[in-house]
PDB file of N, CA and C in Angstrom:
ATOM      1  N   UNK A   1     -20.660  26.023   0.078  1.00  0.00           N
ATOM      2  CA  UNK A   1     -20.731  26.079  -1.371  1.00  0.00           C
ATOM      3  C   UNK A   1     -19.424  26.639  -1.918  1.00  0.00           C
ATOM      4  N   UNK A   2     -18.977  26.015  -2.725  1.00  0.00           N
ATOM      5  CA  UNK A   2     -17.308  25.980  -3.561  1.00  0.00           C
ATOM      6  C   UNK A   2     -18.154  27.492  -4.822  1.00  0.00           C
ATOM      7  N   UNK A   3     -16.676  28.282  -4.922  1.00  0.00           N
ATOM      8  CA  UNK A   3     -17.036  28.824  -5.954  1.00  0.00           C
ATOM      9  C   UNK A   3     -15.843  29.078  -7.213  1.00  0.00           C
ATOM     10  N   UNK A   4     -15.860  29.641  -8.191  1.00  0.00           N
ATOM     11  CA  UNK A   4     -14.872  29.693  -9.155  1.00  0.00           C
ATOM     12  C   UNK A   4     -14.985  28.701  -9.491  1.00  0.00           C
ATOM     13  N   UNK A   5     -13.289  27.812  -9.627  1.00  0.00           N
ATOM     14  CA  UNK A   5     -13.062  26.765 -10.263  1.00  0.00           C
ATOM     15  C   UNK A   5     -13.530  25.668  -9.104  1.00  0.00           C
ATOM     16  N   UNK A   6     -12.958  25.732  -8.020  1.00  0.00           N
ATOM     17  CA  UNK A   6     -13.404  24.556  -7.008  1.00  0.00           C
ATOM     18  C   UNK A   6     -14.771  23.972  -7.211  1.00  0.00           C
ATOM     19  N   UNK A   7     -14.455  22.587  -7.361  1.00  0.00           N
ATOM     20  CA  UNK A   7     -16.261  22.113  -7.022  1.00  0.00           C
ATOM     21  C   UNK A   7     -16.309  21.633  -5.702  1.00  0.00           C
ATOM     22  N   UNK A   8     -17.480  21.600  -5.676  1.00  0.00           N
ATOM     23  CA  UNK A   8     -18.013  21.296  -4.278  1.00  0.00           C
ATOM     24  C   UNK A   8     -17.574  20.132  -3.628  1.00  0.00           C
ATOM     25  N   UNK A   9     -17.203  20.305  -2.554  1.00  0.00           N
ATOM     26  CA  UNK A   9     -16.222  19.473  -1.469  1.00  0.00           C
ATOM     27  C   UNK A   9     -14.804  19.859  -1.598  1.00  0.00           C
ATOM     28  N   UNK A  10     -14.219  20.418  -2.553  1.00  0.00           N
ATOM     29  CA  UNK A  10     -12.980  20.467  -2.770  1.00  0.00           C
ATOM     30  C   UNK A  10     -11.862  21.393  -1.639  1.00  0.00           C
ATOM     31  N   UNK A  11     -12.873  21.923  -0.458  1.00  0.00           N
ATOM     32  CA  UNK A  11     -11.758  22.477   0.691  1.00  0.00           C
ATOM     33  C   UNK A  11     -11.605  21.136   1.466  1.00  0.00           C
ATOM     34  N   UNK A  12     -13.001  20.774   1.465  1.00  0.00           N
ATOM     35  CA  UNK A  12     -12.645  19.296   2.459  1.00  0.00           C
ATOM     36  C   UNK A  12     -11.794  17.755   2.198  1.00  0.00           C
ATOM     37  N   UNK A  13     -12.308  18.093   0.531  1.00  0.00           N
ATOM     38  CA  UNK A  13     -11.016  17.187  -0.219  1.00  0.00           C
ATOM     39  C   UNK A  13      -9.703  17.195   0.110  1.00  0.00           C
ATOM     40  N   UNK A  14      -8.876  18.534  -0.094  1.00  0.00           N
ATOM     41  CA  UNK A  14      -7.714  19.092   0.392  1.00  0.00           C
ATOM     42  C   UNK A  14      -7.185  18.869   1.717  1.00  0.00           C
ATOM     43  N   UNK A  15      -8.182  19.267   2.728  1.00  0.00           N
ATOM     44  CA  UNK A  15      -7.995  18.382   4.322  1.00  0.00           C
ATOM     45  C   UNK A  15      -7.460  17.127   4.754  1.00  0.00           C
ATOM     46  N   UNK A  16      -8.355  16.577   3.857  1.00  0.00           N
ATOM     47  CA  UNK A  16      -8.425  14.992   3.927  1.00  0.00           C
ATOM     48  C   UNK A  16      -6.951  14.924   3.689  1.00  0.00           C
ATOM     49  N   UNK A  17      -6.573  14.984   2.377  1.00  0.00           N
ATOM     50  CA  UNK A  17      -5.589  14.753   1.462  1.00  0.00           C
ATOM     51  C   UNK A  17      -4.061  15.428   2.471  1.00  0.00           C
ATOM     52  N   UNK A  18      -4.383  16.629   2.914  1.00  0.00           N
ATOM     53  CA  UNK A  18      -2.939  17.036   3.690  1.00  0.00           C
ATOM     54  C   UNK A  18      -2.940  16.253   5.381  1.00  0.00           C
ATOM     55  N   UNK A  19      -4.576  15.600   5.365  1.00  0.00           N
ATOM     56  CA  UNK A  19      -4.118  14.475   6.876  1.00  0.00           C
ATOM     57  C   UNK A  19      -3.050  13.479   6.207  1.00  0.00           C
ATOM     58  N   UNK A  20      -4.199  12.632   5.210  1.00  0.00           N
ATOM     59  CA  UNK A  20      -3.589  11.547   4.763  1.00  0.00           C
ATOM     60  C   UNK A  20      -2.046  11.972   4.714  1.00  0.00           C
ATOM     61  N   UNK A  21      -1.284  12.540   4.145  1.00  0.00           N
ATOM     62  CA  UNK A  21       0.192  12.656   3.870  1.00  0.00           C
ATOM     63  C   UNK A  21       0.716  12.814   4.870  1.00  0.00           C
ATOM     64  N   UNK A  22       0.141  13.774   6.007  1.00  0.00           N
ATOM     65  CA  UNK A  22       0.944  13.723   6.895  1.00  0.00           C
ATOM     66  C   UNK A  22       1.094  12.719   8.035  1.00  0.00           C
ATOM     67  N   UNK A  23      -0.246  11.697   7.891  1.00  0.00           N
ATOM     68  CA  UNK A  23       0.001  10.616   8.655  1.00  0.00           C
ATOM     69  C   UNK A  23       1.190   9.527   7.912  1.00  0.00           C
ATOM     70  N   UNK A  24       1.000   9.665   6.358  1.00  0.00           N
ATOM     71  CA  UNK A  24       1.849   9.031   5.733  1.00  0.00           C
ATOM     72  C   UNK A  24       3.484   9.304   6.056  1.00  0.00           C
ATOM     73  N   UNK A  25       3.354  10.177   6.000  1.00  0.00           N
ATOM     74  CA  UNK A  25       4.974  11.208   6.543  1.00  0.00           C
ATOM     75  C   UNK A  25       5.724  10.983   7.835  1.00  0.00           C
ATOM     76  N   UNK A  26       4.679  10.492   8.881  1.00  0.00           N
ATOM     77  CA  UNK A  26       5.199  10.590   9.994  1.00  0.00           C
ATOM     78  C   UNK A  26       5.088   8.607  10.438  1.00  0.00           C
ATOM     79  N   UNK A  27       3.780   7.931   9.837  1.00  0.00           N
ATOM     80  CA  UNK A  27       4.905   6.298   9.973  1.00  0.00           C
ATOM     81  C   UNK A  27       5.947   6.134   9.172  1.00  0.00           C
ATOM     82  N   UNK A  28       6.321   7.123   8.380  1.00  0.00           N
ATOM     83  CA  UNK A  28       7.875   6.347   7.402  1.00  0.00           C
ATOM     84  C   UNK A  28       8.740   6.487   8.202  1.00  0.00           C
ATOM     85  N   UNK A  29       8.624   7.559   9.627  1.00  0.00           N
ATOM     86  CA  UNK A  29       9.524   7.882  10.113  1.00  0.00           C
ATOM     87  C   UNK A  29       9.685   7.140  10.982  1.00  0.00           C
ATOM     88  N   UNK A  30       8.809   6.308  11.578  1.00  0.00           N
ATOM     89  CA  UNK A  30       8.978   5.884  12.538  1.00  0.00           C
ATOM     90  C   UNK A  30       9.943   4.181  12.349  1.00  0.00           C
ATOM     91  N   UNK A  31      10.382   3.845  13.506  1.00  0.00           N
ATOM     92  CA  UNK A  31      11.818   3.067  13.569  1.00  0.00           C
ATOM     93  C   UNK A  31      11.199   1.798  13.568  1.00  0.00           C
ATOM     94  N   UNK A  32      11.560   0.578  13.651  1.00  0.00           N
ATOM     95  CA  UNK A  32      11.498  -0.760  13.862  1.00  0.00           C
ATOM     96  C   UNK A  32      12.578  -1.218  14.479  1.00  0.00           C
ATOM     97  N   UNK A  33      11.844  -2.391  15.126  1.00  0.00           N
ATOM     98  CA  UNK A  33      13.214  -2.857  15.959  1.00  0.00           C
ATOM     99  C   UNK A  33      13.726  -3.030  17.329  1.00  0.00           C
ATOM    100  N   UNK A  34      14.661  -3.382  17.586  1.00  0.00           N
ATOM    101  CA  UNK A  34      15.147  -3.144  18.446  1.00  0.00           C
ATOM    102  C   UNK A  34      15.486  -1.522  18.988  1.00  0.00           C
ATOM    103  N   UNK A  35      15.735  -1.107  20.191  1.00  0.00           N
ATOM    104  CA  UNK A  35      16.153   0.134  19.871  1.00  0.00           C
ATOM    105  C   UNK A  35      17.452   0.585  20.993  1.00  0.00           C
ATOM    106  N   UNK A  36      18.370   1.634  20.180  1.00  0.00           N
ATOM    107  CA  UNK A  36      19.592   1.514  21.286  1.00  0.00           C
ATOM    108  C   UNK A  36      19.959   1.969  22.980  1.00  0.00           C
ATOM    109  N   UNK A  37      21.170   1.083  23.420  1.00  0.00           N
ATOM    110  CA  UNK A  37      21.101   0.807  25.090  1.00  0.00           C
ATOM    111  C   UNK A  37      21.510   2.472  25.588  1.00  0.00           C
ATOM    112  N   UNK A  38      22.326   3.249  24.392  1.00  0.00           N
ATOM    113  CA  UNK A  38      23.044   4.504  24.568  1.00  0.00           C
ATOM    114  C   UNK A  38      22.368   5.761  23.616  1.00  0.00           C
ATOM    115  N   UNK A  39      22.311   6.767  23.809  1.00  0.00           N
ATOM    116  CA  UNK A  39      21.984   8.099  23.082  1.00  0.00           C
ATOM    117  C   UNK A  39      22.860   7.789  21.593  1.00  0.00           C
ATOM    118  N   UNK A  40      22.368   7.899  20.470  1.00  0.00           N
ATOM    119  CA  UNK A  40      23.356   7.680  19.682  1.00  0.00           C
ATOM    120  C   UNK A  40      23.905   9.488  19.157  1.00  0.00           C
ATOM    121  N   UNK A  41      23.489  10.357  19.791  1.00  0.00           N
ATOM    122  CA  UNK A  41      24.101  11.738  19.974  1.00  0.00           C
ATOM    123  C   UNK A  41      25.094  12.023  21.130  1.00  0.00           C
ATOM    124  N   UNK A  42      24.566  11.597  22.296  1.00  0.00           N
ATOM    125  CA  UNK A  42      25.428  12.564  23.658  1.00  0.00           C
ATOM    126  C   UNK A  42      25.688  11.242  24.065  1.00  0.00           C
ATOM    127  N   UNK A  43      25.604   9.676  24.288  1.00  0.00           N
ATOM    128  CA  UNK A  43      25.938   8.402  24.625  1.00  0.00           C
ATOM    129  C   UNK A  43      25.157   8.512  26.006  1.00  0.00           C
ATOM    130  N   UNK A  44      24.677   9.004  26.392  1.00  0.00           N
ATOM    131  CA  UNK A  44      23.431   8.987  27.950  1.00  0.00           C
ATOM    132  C   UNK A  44      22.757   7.945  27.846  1.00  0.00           C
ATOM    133  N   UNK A  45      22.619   6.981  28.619  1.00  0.00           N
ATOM    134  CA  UNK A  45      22.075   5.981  28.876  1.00  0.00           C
ATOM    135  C   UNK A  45      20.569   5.968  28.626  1.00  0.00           C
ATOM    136  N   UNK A  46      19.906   5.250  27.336  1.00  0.00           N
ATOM    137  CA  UNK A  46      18.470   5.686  27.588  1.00  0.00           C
ATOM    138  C   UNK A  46      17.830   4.883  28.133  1.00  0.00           C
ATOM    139  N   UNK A  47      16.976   4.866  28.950  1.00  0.00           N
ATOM    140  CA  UNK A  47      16.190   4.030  30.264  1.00  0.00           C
ATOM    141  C   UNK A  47      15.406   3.010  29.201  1.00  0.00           C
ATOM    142  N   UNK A  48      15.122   1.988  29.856  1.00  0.00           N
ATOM    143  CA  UNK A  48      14.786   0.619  29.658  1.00  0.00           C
ATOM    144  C   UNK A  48      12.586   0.904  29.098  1.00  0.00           C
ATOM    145  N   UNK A  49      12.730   1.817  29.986  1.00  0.00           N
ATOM    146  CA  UNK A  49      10.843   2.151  29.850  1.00  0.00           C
ATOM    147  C   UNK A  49      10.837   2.860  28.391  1.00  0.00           C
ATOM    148  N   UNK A  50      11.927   4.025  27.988  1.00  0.00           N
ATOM    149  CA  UNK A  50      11.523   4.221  26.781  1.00  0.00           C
ATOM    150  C   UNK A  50      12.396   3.459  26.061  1.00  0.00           C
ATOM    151  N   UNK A  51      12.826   2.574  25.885  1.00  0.00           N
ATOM    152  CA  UNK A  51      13.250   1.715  24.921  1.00  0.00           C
ATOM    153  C   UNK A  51      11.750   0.409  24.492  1.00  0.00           C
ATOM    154  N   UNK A  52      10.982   0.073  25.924  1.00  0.00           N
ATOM    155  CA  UNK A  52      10.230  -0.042  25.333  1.00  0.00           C
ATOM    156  C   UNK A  52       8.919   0.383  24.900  1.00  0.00           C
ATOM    157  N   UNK A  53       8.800   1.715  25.401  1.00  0.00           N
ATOM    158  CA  UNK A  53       7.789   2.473  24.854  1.00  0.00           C
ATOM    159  C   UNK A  53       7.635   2.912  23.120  1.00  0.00           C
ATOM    160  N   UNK A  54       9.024   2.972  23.076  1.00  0.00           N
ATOM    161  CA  UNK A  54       9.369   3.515  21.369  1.00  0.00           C
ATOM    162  C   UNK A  54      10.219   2.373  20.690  1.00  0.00           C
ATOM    163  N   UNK A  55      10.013   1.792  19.682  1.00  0.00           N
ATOM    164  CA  UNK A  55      10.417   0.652  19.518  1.00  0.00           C
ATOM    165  C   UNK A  55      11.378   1.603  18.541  1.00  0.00           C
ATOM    166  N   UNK A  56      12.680   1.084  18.508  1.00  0.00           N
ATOM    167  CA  UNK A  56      13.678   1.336  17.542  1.00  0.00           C
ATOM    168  C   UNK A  56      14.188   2.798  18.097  1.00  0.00           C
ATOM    169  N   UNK A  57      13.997   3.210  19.357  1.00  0.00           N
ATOM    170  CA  UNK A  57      14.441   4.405  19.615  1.00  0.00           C
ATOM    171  C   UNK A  57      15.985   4.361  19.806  1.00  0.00           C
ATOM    172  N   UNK A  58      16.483   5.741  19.523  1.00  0.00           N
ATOM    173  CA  UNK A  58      17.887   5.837  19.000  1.00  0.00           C
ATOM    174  C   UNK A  58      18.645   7.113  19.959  1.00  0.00           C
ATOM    175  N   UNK A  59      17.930   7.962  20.456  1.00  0.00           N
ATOM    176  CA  UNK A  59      17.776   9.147  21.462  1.00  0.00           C
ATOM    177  C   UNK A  59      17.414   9.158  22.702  1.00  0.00           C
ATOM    178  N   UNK A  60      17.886   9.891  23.622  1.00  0.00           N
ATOM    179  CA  UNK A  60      17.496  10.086  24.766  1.00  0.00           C
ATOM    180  C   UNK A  60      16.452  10.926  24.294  1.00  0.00           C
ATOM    181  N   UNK A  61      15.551  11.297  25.293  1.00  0.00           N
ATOM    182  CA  UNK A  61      14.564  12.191  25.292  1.00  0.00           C
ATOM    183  C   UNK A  61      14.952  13.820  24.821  1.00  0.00           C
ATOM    184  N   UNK A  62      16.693  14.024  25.687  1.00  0.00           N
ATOM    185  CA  UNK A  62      16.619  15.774  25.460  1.00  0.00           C
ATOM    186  C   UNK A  62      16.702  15.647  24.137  1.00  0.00           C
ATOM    187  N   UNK A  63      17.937  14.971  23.517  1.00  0.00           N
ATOM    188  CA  UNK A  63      18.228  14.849  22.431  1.00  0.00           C
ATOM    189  C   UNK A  63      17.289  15.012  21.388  1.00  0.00           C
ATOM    190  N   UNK A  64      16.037  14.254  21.152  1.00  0.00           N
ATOM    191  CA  UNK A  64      15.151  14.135  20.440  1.00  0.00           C
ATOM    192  C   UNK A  64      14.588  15.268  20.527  1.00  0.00           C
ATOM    193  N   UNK A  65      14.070  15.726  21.444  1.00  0.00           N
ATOM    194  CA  UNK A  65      13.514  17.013  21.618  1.00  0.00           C
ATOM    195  C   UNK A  65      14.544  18.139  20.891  1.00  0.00           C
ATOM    196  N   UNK A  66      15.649  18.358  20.645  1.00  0.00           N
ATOM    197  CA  UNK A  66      16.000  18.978  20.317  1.00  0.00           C
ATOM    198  C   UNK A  66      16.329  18.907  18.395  1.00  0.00           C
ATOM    199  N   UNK A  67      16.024  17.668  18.220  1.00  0.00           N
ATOM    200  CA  UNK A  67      15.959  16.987  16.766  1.00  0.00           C
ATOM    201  C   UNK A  67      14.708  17.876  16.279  1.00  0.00           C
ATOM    202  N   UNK A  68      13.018  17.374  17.346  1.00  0.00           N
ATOM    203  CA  UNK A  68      12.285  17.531  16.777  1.00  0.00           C
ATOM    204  C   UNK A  68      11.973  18.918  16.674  1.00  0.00           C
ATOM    205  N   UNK A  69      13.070  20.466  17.253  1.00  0.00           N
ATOM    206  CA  UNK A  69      12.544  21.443  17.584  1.00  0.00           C
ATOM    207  C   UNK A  69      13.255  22.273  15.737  1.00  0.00           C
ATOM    208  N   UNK A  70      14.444  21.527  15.767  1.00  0.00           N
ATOM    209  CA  UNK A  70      14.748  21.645  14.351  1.00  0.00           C
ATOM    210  C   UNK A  70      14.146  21.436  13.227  1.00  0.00           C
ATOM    211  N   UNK A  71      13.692  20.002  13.350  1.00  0.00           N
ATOM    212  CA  UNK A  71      12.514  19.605  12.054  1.00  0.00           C
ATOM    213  C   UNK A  71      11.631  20.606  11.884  1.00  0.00           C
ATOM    214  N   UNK A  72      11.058  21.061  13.006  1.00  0.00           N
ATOM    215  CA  UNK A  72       9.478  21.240  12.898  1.00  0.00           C
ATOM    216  C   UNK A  72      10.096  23.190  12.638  1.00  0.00           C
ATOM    217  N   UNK A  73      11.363  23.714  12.487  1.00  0.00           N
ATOM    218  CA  UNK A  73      11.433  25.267  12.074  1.00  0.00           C
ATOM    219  C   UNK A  73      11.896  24.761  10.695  1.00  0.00           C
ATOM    220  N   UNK A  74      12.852  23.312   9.958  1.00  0.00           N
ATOM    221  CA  UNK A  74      13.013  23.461   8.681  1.00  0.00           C
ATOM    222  C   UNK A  74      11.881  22.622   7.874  1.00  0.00           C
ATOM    223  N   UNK A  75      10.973  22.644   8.434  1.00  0.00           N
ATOM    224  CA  UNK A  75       9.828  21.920   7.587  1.00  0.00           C
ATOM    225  C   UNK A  75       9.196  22.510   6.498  1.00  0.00           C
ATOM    226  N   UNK A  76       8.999  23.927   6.416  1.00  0.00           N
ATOM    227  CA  UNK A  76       8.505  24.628   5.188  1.00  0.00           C
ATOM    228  C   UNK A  76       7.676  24.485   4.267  1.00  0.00           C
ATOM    229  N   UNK A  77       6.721  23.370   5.366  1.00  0.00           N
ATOM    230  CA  UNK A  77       5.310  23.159   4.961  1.00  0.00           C
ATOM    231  C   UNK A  77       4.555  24.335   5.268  1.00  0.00           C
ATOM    232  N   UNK A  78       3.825  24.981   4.259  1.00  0.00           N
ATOM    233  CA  UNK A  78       3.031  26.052   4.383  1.00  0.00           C
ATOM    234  C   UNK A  78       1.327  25.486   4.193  1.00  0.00           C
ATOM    235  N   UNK A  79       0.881  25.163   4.833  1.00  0.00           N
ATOM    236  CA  UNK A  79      -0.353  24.685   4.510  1.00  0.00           C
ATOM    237  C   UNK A  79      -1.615  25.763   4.241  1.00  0.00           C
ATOM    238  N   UNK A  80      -1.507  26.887   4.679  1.00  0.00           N
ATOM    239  CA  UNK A  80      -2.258  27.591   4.304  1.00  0.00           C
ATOM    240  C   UNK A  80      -2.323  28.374   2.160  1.00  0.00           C
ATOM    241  N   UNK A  81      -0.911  27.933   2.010  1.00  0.00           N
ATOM    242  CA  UNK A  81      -0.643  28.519   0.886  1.00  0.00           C
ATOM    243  C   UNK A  81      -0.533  27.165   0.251  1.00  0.00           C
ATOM    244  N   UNK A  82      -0.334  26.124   0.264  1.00  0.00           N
ATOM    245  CA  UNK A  82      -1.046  24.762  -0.364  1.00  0.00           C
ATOM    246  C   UNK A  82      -1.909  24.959  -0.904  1.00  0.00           C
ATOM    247  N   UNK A  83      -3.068  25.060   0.020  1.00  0.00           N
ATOM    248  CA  UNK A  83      -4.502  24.814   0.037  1.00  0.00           C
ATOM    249  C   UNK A  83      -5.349  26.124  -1.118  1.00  0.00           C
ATOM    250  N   UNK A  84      -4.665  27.369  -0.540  1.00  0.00           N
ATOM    251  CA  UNK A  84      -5.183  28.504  -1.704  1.00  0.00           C
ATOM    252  C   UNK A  84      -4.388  28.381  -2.514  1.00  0.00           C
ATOM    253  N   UNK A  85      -3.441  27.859  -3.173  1.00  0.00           N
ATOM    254  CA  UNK A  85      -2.970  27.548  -4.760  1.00  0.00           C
ATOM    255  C   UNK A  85      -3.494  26.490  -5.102  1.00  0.00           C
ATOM    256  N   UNK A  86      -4.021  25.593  -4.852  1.00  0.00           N
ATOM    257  CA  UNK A  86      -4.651  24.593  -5.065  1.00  0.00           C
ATOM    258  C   UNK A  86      -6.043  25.111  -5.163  1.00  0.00           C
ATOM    259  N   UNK A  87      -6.906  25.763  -4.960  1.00  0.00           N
ATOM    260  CA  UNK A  87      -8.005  26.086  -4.955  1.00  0.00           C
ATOM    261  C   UNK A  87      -8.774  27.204  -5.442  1.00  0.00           C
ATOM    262  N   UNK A  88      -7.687  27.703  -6.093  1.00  0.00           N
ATOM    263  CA  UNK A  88      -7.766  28.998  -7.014  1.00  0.00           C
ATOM    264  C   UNK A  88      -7.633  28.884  -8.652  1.00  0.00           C
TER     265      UNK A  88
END
C-alpha cells in the first residue's frame, strides 16, 4: 500500500520504468555490422570467435573491460535517489 502522494503501484511503476530505460540504454549501444580484424585501442589482434560472437566489435576483450570499468564509475546513475524523489 502506497502512501502520501504515491498511488498505488507507483514503486513498481518506477521499476518497470528504470528496466525499460536501461534496456533502452544499453541496445543503443550496441554495434552493427561488421566488426574490426585489430583492437581499435592497443591494435591486438581480436580473435575470429569474438568477432563473431559480438557483431560490430571494435575491442579486444582487455580493452573493453577496461572501457566498461570506466563507464560503470562515471555513470552517476543513482537509482536509489531517482526513485525517492520521484515518490515523495
Amino acid at each position: 500500500m502506497a502512501t502520501g502522494w504515491a498511488g498505488d503501484g507507483a514503486v513498481q511503476d518506477q521499476i518497470d520504468a528504470t528496466v525499460k530505460d536501461g534496456i533502452k540504454r544499453a541496445r543503443s549501444q550496441l554495434r552493427q555490422g561488421p566488426g574490426l580484424t585489430h583492437c581499435e585501442e592497443c591494435d591486438a589482434k581480436i580473435p575470429e570467435a569474438r568477432r563473431q560472437a559480438v557483431p560490430g566489435v571494435r575491442m579486444c576483450v582487455a580493452c573493453q573491460e577496461q572501457v566498461d570499468a570506466r563507464e560503470a564509475l562515471d555513470s552517476g546513475y543513482n537509482r536509489r535517489g531517482s526513485k525517492d524523489s520521484q515518490l515523495r
